[in-house]
Protein backbone atom coordinates (compact mmCIF):
# COMPACT_ATOMS: atom_id res chain seq x y z
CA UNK A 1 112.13 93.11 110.96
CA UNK A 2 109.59 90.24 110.39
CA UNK A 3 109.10 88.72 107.74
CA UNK A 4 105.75 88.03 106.25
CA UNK A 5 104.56 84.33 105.33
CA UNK A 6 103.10 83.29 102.40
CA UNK A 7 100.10 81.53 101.66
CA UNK A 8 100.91 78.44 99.16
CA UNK A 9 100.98 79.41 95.32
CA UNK A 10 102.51 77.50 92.50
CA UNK A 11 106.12 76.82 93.59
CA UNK A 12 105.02 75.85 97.14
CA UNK A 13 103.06 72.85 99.04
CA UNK A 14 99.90 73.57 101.14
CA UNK A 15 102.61 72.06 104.25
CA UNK A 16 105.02 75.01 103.76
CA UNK A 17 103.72 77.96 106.24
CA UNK A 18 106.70 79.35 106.93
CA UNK A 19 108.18 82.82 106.47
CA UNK A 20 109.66 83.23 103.67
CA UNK A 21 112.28 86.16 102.44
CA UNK A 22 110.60 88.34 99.73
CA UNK A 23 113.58 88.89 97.68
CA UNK A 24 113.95 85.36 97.17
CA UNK A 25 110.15 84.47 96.60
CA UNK A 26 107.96 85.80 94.26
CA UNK A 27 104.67 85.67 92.82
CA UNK A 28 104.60 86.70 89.40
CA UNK A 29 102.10 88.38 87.13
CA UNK A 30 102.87 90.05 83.94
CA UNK A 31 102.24 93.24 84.90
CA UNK A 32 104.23 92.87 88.85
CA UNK A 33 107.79 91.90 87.33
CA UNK A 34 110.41 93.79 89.57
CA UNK A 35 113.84 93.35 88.66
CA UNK A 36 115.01 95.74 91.84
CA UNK A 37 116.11 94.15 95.22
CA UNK A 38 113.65 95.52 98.01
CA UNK A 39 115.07 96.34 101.14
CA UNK A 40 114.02 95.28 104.31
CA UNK A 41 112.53 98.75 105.07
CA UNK A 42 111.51 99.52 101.04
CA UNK A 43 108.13 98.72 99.62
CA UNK A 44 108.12 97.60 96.20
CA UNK A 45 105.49 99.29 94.32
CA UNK A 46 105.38 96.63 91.06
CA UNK A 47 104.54 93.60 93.44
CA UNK A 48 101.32 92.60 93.85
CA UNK A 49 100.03 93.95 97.79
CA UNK A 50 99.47 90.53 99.70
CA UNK A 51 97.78 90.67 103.16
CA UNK A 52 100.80 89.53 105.82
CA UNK A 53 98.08 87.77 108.13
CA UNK A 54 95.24 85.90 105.54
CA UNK A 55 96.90 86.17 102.50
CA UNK A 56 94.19 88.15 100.72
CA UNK A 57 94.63 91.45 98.48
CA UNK A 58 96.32 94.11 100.49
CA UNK A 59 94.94 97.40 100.33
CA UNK A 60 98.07 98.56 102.40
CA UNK A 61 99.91 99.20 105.57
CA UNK A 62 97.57 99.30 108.44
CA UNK A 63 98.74 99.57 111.92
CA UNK A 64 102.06 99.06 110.60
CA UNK A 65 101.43 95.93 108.48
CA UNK A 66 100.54 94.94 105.19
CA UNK A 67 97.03 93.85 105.06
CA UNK A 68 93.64 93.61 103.53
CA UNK A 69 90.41 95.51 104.86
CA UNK A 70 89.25 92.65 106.72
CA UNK A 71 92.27 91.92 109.14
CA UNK A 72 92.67 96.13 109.43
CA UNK A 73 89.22 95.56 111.09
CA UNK A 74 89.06 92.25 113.16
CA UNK A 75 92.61 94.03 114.60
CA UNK A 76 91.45 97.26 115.41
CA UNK A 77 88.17 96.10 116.73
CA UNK A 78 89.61 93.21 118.64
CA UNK A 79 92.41 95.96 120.63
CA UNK A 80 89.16 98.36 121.04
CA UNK A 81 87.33 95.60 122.77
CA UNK A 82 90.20 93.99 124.40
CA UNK A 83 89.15 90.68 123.31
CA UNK A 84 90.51 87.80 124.81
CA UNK A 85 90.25 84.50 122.29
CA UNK A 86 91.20 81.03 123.01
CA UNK A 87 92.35 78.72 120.15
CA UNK A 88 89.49 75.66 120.03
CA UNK A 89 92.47 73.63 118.34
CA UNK A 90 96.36 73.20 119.00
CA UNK A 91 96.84 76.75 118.77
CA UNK A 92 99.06 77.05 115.24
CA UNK A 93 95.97 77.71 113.10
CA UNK A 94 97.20 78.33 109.74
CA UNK A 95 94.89 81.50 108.42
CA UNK A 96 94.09 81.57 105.03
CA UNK A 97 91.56 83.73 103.39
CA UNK A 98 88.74 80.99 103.12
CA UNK A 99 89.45 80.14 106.66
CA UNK A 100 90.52 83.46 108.41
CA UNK A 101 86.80 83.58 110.48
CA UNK A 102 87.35 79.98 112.26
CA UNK A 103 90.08 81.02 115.04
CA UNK A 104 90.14 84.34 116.47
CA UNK A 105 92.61 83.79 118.41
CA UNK A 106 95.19 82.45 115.65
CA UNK A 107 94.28 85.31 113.76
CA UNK A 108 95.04 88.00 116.50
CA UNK A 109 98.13 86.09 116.88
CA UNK A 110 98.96 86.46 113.60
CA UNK A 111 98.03 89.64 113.16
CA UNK A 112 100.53 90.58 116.40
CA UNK A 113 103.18 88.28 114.73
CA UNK A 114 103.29 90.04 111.08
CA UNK A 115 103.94 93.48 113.30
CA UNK A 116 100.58 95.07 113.93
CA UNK A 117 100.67 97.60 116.26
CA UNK A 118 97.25 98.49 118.53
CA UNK A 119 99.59 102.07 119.64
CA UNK A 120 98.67 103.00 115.99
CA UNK A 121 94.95 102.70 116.49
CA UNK A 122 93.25 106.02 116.52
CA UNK A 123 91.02 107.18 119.34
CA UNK A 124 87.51 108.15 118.10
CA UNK A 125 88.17 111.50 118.72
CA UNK A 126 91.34 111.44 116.47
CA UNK A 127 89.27 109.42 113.97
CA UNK A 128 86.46 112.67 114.53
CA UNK A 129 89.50 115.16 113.71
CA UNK A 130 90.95 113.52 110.94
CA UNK A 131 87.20 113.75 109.18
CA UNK A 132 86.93 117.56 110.29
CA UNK A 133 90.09 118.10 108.84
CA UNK A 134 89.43 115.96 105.39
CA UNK A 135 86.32 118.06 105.11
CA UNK A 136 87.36 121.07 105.86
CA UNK A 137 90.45 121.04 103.42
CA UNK A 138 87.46 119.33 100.92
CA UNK A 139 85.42 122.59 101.64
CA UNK A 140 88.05 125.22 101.37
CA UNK A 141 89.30 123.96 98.03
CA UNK A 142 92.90 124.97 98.53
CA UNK A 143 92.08 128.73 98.25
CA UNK A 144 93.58 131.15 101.12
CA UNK A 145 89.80 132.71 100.74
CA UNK A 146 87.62 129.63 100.87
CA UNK A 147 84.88 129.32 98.55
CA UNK A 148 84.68 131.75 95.77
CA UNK A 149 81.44 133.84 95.82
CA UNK A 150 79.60 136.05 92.89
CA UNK A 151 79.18 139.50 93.41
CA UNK A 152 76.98 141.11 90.53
């Protein structure tokens, strides 16, 4: 399994971009202390959701990664599109989340790298469905008879 990198934070320099392993590193707040190991596989529910590609707040697991809103996007609408980027640099853009809009193509690549998966991306009509379905289970309320009715 991959292992996601880290942007720098107190313990770090702004030269170390590499991955790191999450039981060993952590970022702590006083309200995120976790005293469990995490398995490879496990989510820890006390740590603080970090996007895997930017490093911004993660709102959670998206195409099969851990990121925030705007790299759930740029992914899905750069597989939709098949976009094809080119790096304007070296190619090893580090993306941070000041910086994430400069290289497209470092950020696809990143996005790829932290296990992002376009097979996970729905089809319009499966994203049409899934909003019949929300709204029809909305509608019915739960009840085996739908919405209640008076009778006088």
């Amino acid at each position: 399994m991959r292992t996601p990198t880290h942007s720098p934070c107190h313990c770090c320099t702004e030269e170390l971009l590499t991955p790191v392993d999450p039981t060993e590193h952590r970022v702590m707040e006083p309200m995120a202390v976790s005293t469990s190991v995490v398995g490879p596989d496990e989510f820890d529910r006390n740590m603080p959701r970090i996007c895997g590609v930017c490093g911004d707040k993660a709102t959670g697991f998206h195409f099969n990664a851990m990121t925030c809103e705007g790299c759930k996007g740029f992914f899905r609408r750069s597989m939709k599109r098949k976009a094809s980027f080119t790096c304007p640099f070296n190619g090893s853009c580090s993306i941070t989340k000041d910086n994430r809009r400069h290289c497209q193509a470092c950020r696809l690549k990143r996005c790829v790298d932290m296990g992002m998966m376009k097979e996970f991306i729905l089809t319009d009509e499966e994203v049409q469905r899934k909003k019949d379905l929300i709204q029809k289970r909305k509608d019915g309320g739960g009840s085996a008879g739908g919405p209640e009715t008076k009778t006088e």
